[in-house]
Protein backbone atom coordinates (compact mmCIF):
# COMPACT_ATOMS: atom_id res chain seq x y z
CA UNK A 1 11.38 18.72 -20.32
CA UNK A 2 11.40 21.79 -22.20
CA UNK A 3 11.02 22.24 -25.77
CA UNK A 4 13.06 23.04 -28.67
CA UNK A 5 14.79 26.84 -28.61
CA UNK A 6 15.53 26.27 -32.18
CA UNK A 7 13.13 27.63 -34.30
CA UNK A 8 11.37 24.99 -36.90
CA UNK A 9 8.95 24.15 -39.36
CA UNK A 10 5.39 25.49 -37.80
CA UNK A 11 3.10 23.59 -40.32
CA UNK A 12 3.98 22.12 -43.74
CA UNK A 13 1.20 20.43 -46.14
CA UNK A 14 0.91 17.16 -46.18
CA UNK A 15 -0.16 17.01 -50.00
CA UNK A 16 2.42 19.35 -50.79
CA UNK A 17 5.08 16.87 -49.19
CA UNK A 18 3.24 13.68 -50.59
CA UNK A 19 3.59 15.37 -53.97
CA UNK A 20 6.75 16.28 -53.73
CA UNK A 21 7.87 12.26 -53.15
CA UNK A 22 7.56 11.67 -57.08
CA UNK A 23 9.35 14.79 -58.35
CA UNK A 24 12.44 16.75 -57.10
CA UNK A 25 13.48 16.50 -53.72
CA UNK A 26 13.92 20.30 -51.64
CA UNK A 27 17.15 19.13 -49.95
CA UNK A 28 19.41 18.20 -52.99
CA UNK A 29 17.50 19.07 -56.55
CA UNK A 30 17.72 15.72 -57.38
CA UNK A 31 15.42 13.61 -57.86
CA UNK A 32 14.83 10.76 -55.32
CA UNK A 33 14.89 7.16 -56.20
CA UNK A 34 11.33 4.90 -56.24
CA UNK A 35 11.88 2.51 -53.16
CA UNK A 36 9.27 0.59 -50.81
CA UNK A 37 8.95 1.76 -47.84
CA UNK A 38 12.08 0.29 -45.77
CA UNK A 39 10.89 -0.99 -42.15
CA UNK A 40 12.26 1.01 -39.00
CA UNK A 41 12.69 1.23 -35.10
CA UNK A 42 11.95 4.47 -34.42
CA UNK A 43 14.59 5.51 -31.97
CA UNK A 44 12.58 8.19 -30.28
CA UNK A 45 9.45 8.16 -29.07
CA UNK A 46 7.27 9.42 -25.20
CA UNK A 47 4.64 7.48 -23.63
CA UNK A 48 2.30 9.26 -20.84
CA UNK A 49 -1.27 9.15 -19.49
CA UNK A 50 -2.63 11.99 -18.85
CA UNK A 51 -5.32 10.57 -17.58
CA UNK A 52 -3.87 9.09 -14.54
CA UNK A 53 -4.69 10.02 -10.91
CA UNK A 54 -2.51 12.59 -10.42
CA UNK A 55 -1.62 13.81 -13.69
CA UNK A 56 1.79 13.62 -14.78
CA UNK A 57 4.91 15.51 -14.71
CA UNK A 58 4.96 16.50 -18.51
CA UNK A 59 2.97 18.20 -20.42
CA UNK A 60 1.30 20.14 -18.87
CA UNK A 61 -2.35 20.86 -19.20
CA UNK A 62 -2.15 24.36 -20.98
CA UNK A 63 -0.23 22.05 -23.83
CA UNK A 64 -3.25 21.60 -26.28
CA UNK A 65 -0.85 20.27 -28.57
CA UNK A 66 0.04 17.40 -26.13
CA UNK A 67 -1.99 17.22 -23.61
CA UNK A 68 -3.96 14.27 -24.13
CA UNK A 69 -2.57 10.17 -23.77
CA UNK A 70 0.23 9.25 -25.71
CA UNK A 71 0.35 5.26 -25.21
CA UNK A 72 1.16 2.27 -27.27
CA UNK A 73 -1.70 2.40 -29.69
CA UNK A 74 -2.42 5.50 -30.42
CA UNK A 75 1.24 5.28 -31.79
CA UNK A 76 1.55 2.01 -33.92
CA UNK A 77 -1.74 3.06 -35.75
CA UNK A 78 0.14 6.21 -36.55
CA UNK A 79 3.74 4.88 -37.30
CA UNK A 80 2.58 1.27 -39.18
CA UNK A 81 1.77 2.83 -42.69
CA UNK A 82 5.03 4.04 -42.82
CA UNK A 83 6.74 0.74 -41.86
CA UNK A 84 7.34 1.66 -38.54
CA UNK A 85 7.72 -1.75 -36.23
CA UNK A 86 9.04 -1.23 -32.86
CA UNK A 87 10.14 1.77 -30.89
CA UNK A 88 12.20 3.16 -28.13
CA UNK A 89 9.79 4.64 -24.98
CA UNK A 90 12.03 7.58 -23.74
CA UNK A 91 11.06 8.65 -20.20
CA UNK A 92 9.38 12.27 -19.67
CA UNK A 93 9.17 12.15 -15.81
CA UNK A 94 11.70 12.83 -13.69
CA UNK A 95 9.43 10.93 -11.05
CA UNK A 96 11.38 7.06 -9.89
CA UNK A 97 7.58 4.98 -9.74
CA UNK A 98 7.43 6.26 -13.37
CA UNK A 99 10.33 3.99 -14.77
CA UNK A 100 8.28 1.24 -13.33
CA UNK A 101 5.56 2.53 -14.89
CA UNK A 102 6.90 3.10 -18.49
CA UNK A 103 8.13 -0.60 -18.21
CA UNK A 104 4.86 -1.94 -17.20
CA UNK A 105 3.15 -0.15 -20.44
CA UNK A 106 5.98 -1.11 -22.21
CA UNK A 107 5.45 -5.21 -21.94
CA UNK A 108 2.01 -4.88 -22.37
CA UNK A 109 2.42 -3.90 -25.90
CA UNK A 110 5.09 -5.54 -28.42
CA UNK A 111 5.70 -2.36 -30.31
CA UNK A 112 7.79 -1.20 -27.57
CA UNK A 113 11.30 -2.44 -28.06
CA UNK A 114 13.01 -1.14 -25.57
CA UNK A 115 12.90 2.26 -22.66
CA UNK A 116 15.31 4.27 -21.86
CA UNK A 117 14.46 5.46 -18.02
CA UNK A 118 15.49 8.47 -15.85
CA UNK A 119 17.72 8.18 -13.33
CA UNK A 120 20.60 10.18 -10.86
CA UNK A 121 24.07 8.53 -10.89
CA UNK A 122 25.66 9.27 -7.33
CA UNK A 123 22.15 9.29 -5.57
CA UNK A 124 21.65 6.78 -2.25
CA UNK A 125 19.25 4.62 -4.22
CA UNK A 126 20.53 4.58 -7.32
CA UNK A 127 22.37 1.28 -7.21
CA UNK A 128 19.27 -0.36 -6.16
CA UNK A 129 16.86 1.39 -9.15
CA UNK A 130 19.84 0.49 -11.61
CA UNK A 131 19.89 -3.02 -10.59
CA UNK A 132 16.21 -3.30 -10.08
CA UNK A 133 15.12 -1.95 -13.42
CA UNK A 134 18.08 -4.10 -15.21
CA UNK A 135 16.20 -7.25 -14.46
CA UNK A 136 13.72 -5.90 -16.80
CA UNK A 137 15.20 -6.95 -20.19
CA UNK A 138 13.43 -4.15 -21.94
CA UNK A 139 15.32 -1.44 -19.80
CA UNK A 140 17.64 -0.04 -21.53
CA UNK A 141 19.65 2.65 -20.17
CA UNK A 142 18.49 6.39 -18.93
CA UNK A 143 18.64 9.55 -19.90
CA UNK A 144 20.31 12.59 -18.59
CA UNK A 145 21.03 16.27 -20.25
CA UNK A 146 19.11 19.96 -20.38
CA UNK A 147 15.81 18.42 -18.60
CA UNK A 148 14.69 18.32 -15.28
CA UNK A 149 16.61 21.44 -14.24
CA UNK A 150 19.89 18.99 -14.54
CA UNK A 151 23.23 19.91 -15.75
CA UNK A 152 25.75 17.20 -16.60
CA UNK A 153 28.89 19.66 -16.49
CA UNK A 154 28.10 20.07 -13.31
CA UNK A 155 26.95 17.19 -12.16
CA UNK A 156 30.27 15.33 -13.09
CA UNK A 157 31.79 16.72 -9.99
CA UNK A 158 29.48 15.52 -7.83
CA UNK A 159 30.17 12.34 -5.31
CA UNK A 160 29.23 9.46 -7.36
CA UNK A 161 28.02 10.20 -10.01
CA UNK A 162 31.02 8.80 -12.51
CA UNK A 163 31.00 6.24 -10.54
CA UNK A 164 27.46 5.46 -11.21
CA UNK A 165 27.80 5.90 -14.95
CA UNK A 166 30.58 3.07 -15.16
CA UNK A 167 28.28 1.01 -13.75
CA UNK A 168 25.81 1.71 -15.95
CA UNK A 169 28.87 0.80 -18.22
CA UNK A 170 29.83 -2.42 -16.65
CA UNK A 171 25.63 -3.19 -17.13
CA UNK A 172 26.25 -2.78 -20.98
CA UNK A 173 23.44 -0.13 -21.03
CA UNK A 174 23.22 3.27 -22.20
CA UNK A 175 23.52 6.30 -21.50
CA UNK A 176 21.54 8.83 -23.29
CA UNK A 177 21.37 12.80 -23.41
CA UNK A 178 18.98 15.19 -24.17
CA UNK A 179 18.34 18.73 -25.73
CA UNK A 180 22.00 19.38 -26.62
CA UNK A 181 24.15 22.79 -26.67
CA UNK A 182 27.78 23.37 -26.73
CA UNK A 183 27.97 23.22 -22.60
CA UNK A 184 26.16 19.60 -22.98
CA UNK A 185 28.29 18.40 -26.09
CA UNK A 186 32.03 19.31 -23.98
CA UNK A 187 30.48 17.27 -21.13
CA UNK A 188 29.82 14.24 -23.35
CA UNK A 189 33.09 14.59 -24.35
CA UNK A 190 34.40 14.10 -20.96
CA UNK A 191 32.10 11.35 -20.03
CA UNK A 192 33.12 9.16 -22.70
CA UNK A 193 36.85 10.12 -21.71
CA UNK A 194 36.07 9.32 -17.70
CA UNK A 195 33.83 6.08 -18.62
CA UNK A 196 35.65 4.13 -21.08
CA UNK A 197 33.23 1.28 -22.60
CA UNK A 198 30.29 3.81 -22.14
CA UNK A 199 27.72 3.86 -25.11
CA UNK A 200 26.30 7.08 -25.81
CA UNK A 201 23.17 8.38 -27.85
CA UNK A 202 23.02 11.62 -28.11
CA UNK A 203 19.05 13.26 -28.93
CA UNK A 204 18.01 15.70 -31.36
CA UNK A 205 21.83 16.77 -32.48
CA UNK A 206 20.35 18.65 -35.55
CA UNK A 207 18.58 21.13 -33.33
CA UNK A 208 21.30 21.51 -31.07
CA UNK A 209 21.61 25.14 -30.10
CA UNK A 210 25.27 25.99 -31.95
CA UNK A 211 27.22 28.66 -30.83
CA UNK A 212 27.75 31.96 -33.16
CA UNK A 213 30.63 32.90 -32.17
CA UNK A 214 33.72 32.53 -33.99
CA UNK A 215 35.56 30.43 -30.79
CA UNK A 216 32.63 29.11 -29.46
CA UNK A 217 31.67 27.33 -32.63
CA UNK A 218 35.14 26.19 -33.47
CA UNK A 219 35.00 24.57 -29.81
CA UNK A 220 31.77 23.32 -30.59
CA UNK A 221 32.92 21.28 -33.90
CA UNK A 222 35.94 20.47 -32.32
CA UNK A 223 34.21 18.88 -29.40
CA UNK A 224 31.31 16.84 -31.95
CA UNK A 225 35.20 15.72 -33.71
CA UNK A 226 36.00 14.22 -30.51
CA UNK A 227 32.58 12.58 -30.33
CA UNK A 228 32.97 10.98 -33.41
CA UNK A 229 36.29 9.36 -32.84
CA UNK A 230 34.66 6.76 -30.54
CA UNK A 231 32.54 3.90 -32.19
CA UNK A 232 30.70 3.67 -28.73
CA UNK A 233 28.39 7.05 -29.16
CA UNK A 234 25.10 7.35 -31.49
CA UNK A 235 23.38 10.27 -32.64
CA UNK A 236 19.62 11.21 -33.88
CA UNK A 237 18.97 12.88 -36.77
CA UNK A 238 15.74 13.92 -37.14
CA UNK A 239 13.11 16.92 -37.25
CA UNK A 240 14.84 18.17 -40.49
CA UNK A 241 12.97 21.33 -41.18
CA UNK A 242 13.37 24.78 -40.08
CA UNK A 243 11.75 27.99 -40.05
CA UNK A 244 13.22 31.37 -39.60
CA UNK A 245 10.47 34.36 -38.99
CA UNK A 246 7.97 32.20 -39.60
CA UNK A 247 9.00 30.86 -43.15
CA UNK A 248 9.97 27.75 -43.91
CA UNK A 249 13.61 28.06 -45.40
CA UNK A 250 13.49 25.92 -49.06
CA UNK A 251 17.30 26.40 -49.62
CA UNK A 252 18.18 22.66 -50.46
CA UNK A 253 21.95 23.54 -49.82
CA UNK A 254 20.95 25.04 -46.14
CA UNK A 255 18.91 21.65 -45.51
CA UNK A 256 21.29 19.66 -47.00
CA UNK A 257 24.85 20.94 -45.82
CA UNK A 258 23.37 20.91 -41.91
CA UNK A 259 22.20 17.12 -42.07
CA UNK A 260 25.13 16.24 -44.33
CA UNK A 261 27.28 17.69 -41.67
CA UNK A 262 26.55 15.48 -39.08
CA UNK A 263 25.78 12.43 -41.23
CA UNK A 264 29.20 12.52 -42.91
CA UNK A 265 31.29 13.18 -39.07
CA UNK A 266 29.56 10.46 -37.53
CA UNK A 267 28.85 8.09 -40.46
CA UNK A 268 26.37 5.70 -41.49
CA UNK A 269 27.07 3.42 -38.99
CA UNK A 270 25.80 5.79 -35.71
CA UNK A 271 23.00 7.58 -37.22
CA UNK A 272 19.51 6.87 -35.82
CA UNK A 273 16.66 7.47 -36.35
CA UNK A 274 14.04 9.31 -34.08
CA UNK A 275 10.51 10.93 -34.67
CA UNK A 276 10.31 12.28 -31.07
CA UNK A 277 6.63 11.83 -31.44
CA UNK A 278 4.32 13.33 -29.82
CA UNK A 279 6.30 15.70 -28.72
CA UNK A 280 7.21 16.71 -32.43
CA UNK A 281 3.17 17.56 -33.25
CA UNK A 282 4.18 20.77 -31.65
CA UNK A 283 6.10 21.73 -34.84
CA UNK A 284 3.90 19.30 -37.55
CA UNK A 285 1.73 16.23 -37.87
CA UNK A 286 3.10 12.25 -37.62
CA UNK A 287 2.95 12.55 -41.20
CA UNK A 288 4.43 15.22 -41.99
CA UNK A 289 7.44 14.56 -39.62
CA UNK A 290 8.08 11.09 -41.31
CA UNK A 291 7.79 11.82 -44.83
CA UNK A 292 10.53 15.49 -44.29
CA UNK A 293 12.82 12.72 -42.82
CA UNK A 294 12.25 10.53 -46.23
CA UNK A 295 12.83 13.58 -48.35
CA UNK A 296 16.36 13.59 -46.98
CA UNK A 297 17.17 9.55 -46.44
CA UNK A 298 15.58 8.57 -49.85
CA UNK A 299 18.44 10.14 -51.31
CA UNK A 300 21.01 7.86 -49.60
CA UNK A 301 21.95 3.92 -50.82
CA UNK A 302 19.62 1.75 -49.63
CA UNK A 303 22.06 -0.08 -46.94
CA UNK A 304 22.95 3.26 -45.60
CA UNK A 305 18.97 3.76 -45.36
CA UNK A 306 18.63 1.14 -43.82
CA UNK A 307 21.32 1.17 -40.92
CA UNK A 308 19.69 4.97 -39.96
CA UNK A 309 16.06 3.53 -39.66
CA UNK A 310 16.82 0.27 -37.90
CA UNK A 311 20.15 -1.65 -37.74
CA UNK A 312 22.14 0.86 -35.55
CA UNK A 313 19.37 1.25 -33.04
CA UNK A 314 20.34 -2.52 -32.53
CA UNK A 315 24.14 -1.96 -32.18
CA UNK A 316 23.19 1.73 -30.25
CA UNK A 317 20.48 -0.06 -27.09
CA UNK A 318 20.99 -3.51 -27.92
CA UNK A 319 17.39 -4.37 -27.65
CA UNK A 320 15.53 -7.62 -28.05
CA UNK A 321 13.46 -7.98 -30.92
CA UNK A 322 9.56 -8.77 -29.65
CA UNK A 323 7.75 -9.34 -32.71
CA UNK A 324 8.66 -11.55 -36.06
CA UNK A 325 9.14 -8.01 -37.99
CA UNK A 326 11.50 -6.55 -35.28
CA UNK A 327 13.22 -9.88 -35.72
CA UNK A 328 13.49 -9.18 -39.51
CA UNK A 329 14.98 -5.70 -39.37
């Protein structure tokens, strides 16, 4: 798993964004309606022991940002004052016992909604892992993009492997990528051309790396336009701020026109949302992560508000509600 090439927020005061809740908001000028606090799934989470014989795959153990267990409680007591109540566990391993694994976390704790694994369509024991981990109702789908040394445009032309996505089709599950660029984005587009029925979710889109170029970013938006035809493909919005030379840019229209953009292709109906905790304390705190994203969805009518922090996470994984407040979302 590698991290973010785009450059972002490196530290942003939490008083300074608590304050700024009551009075204007950055990203518009406006000022942002009083609301409670609306409950959410977070879309977008990692669970890992570090701790465990062995170690594990990611981080690593020069990561003082990370380095330490991320598991089930450590998270709800961070997520729960903001009315987080559930969560998607995203795998960071590339290693097969640690799908198992993830699940078996996963049940122990209720806060867990659903996983999305990792998996290789077109492998000899893929079949088998798809079918075994299916029986788990919390599995969910896997994930496959710029991780793990793996490239999708590629990997389309190998033996099997589209083969293995439609059944991942036929097993109503997901399909999920990660750490997009303009290569990745064209090979989503041909996935969901080669695996009709397919759904999608597609990570981190506002930090995709965008091309500069005139004709590369024409192709780019051209290819997200193709994306958004199909009802059957979900993206993330989240990790808002940015930071160029070190300084946190506090142009509303740059903040607001690069959310805005994807928000208004893909519509309120296939936004999620996703703190990618912990991987996002590399950039800023729980808190501070949470409370940027409100800046920006505080502004938007409350159903829309509440389709990006909750319902479309049920129409995007189609998970199982474990607790009476997942129930309620």
């Amino acid at each position: 798993m590698r991290r973010r090439d785009v450059l972002k927020l490196a530290a942003f005061s939490a008083g300074a964004l608590a304050s700024a809740r009551s009075q204007a908001s950055p990203l518009s000028g406006e000022s942002a309606p009083s609301q409670a606090i609306p409950p959410k799934l977070d879309a977008h989470i990692h669970l890992f022991d570090t701790s465990r014989p062995g170690g594990v795959p990611w981080p690593e153990k020069t990561d003082t940002a990370l380095y330490k267990p991320a598991l089930p409680d450590r998270y709800a007591a961070l997520s729960a004052p903001f009315g987080i109540v559930g969560a998607i566990a995203v795998e960071a391993s590339p290693l097969a016992a640690d799908n198992d694994w993830l699940l078996g976390v996963a049940e122990r704790h209720p806060v867990i909604a659903g996983v999305i694994g990792d998996l290789i369509p077109g492998t000899e024991t893929y079949r088998y892992q798809l079918e075994h981990l299916h029986e788990n109702p919390l599995f969910r789908g896997f994930r496959y993009g710029n991780l793990w040394n793996r490239d999708l445009a590629a990997d389309l032309d190998k033996p099997g492997f589209v083969a293995g996505l439609k059944e991942l089709a036929q097993a109503d599950l997901v399909f999920e990528t990660a750490n997009p660029d303009a290569r990745l984005i064209h090979a989503i587009v041909e996935v969901s051309e080669r695996v009709p029925g397919l759904r999608i979710v597609v990570d981190h889109l506002p930090n995709a790396q965008v091309p500069t170029e005139s004709g590369a970013k024409q192709a780019y938006w051209a290819d997200l336009n193709r994306l958004a035809e199909s009802s059957r493909i979900f993206v993330k919005i989240s990790e808002i701020p940015v930071a160029q030379n070190g300084k946190l840019i506090t142009d509303a229209a740059f903040y607001r026109d690069r959310v805005d953009a994807l928000w208004n292709l893909f519509g309120e109906d296939r936004v999620l949302f996703g703190s990618d905790w912990p991987n996002s304390d590399h950039i800023t705190s729980f808190d501070n992560t949470l409370r940027i994203v409100e800046q920006y969805i505080a502004l938007k009518p409350p159903l829309a508000a509440a389709k990006y922090y909750a319902k479309n996470s049920i129409a995007a994984y189609k998970w199982r509600a474990r607790t009476p407040a997942q129930a309620a979302l």
